[in-house]
Each structure stands twice: as C-alpha cells, then as structure tokens.
N, C-alpha and C. Protein backbone atom coordinates (compact mmCIF):
# COMPACT_ATOMS: atom_id res chain seq x y z
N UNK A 1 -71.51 -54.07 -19.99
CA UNK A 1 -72.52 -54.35 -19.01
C UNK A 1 -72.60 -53.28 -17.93
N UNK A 2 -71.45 -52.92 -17.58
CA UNK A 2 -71.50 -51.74 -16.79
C UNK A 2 -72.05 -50.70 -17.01
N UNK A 3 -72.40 -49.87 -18.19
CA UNK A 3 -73.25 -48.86 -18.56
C UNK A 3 -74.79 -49.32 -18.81
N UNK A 4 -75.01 -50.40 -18.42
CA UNK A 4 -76.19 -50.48 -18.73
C UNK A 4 -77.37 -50.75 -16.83
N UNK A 5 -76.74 -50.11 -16.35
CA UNK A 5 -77.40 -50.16 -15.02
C UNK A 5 -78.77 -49.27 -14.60
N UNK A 6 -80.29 -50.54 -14.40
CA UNK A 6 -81.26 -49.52 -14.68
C UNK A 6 -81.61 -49.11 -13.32
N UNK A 7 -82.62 -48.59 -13.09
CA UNK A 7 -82.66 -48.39 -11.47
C UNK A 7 -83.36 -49.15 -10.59
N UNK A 8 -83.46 -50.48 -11.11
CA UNK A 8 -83.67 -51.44 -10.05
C UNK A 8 -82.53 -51.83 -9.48
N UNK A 9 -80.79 -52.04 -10.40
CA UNK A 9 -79.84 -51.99 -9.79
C UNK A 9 -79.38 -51.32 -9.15
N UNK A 10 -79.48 -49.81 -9.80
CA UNK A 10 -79.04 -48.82 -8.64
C UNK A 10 -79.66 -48.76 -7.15
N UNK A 11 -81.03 -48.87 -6.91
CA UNK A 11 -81.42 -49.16 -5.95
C UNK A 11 -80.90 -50.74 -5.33
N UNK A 12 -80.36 -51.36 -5.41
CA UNK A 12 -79.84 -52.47 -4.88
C UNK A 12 -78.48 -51.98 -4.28
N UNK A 13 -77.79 -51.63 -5.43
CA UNK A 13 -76.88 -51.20 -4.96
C UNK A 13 -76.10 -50.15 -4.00
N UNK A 14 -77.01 -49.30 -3.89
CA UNK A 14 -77.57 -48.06 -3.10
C UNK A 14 -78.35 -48.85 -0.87
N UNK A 15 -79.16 -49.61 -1.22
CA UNK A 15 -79.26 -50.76 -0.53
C UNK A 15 -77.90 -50.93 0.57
N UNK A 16 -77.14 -51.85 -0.33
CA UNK A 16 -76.34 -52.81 -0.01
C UNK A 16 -75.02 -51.63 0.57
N UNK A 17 -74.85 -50.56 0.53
CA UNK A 17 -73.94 -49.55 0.75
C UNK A 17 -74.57 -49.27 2.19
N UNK A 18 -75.44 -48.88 2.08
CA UNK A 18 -76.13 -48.27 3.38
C UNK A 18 -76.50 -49.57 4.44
N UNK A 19 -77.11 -50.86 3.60
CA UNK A 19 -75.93 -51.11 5.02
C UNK A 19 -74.75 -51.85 5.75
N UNK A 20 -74.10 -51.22 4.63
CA UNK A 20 -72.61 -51.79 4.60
C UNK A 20 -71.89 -50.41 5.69
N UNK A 21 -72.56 -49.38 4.89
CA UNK A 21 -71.88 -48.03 5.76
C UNK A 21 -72.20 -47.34 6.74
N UNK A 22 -74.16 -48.02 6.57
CA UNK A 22 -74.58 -46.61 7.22
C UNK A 22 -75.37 -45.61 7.16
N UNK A 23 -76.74 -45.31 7.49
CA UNK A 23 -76.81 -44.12 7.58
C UNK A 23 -76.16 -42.87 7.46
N UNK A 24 -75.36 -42.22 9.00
CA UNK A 24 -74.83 -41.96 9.20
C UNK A 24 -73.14 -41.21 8.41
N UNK A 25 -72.91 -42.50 7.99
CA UNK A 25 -71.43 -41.95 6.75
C UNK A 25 -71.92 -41.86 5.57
N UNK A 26 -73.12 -41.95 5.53
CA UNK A 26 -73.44 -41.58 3.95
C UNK A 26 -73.23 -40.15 3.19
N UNK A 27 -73.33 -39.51 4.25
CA UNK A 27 -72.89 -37.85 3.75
C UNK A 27 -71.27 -37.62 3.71
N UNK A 28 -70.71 -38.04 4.14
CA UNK A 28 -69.48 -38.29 4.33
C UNK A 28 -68.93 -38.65 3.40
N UNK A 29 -69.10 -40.57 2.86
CA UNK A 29 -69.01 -40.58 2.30
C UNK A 29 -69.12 -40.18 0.43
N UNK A 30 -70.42 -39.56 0.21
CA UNK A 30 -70.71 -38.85 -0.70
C UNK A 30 -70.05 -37.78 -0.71
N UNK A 31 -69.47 -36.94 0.02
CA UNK A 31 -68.79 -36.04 -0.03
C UNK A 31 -67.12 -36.00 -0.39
N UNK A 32 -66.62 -37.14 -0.16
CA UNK A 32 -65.10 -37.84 0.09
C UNK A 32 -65.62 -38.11 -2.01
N UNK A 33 -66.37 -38.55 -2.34
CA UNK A 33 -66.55 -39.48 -3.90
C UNK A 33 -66.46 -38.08 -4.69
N UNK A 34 -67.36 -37.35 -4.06
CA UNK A 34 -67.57 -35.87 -5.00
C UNK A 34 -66.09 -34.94 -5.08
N UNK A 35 -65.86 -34.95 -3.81
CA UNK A 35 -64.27 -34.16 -4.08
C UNK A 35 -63.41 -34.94 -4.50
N UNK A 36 -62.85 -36.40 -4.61
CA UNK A 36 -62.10 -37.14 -5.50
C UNK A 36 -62.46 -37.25 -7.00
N UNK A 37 -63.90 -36.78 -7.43
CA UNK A 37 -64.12 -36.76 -8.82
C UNK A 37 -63.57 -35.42 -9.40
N UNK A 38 -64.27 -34.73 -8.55
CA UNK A 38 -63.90 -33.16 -8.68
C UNK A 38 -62.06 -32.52 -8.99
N UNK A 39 -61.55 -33.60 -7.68
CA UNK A 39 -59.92 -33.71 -8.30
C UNK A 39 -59.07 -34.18 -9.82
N UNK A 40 -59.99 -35.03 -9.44
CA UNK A 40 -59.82 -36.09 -11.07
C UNK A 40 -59.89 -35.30 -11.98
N UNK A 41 -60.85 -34.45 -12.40
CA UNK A 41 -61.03 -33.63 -13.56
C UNK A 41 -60.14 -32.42 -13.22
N UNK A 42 -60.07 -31.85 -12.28
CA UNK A 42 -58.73 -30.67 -12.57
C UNK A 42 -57.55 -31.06 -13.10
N UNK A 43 -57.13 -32.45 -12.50
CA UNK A 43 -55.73 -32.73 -13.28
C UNK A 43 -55.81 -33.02 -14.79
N UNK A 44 -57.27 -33.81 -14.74
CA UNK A 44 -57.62 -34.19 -16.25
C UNK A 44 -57.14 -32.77 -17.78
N UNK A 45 -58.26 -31.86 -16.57
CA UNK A 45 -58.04 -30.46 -17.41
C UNK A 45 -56.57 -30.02 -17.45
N UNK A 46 -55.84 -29.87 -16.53
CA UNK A 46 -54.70 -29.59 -16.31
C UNK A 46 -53.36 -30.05 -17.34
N UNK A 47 -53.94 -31.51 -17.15
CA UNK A 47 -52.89 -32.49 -18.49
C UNK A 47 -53.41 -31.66 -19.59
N UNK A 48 -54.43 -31.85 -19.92
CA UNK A 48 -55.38 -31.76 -21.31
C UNK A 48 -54.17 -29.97 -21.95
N UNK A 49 -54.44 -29.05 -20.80
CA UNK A 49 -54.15 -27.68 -20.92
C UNK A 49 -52.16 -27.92 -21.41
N UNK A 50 -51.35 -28.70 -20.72
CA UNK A 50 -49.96 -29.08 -20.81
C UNK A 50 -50.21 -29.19 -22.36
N UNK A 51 -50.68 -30.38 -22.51
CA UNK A 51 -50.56 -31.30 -24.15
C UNK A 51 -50.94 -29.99 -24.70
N UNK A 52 -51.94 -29.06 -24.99
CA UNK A 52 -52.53 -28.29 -26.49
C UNK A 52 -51.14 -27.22 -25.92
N UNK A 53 -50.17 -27.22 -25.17
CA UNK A 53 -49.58 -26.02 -25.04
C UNK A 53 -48.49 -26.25 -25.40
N UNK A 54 -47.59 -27.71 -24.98
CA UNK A 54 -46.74 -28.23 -25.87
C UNK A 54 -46.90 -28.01 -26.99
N UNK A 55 -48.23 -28.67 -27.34
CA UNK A 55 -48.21 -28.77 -28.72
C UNK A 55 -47.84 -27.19 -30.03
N UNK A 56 -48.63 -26.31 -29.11
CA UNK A 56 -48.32 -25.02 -29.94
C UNK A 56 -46.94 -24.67 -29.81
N UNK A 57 -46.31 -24.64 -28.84
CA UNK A 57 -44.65 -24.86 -28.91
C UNK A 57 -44.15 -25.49 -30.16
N UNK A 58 -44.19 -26.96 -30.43
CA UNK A 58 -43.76 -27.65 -30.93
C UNK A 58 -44.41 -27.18 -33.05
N UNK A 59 -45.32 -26.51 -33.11
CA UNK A 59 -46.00 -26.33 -34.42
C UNK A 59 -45.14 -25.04 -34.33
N UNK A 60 -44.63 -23.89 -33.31
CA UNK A 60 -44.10 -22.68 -33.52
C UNK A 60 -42.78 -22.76 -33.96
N UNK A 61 -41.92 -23.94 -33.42
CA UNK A 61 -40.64 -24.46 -33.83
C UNK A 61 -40.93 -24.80 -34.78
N UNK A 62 -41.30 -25.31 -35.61
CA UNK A 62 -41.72 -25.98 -36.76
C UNK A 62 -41.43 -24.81 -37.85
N UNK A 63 -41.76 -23.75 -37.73
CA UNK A 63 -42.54 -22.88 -38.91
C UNK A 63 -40.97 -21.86 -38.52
C-alpha cells in the first residue's frame, strides 16, 4: 500500500507537514531528509564496495 501513493495523497500529506512544521522549517527540514538520504547511500555503497572486495579475497585464496 505504501508504494502506491497518488498525488492526491501526497498533497495531503505535504498539507498536514506544513502545518505541523511550518512554513518556515520547511527548507530546513528538506534539507536535514536530503543529507540523511544522501548518508544512507554512501554507507550503502561503502558496505556494497567491503562485500565485492572480500569477496575477491576470498575467490583469490581459493585458486
């Protein structure tokens, strides 16, 4: 159900933030969401880069 959000929800939900937050912290906040996503995926990449590097370790012992 969650992927199926059309933009009458998003606009509700979008709504109900602003004015929960604000005008005001809306840039703020959008900015705080974007650099915590932005984090998220470096470590993502980061793990991702560990595992395929182990892994060639572990296929070089092998042989």
């Amino acid at each position: 159900m969650l992927g199926r959000l059309g933009s009458t929800e998003l606009l509700i939900i979008l709504g109900i933030v602003l004015l929960i937050f604000g005008p005001s912290k809306l840039p703020e906040l959008g900015k705080s969401i974007g650099k915590g996503i932005r984090e998220l995926k470096q470590s993502t990449k980061e793990l991702q880069d560990s595992i395929d590097i182990e892994s060639e370790d572990s296929e070089k012992q092998e042989t």
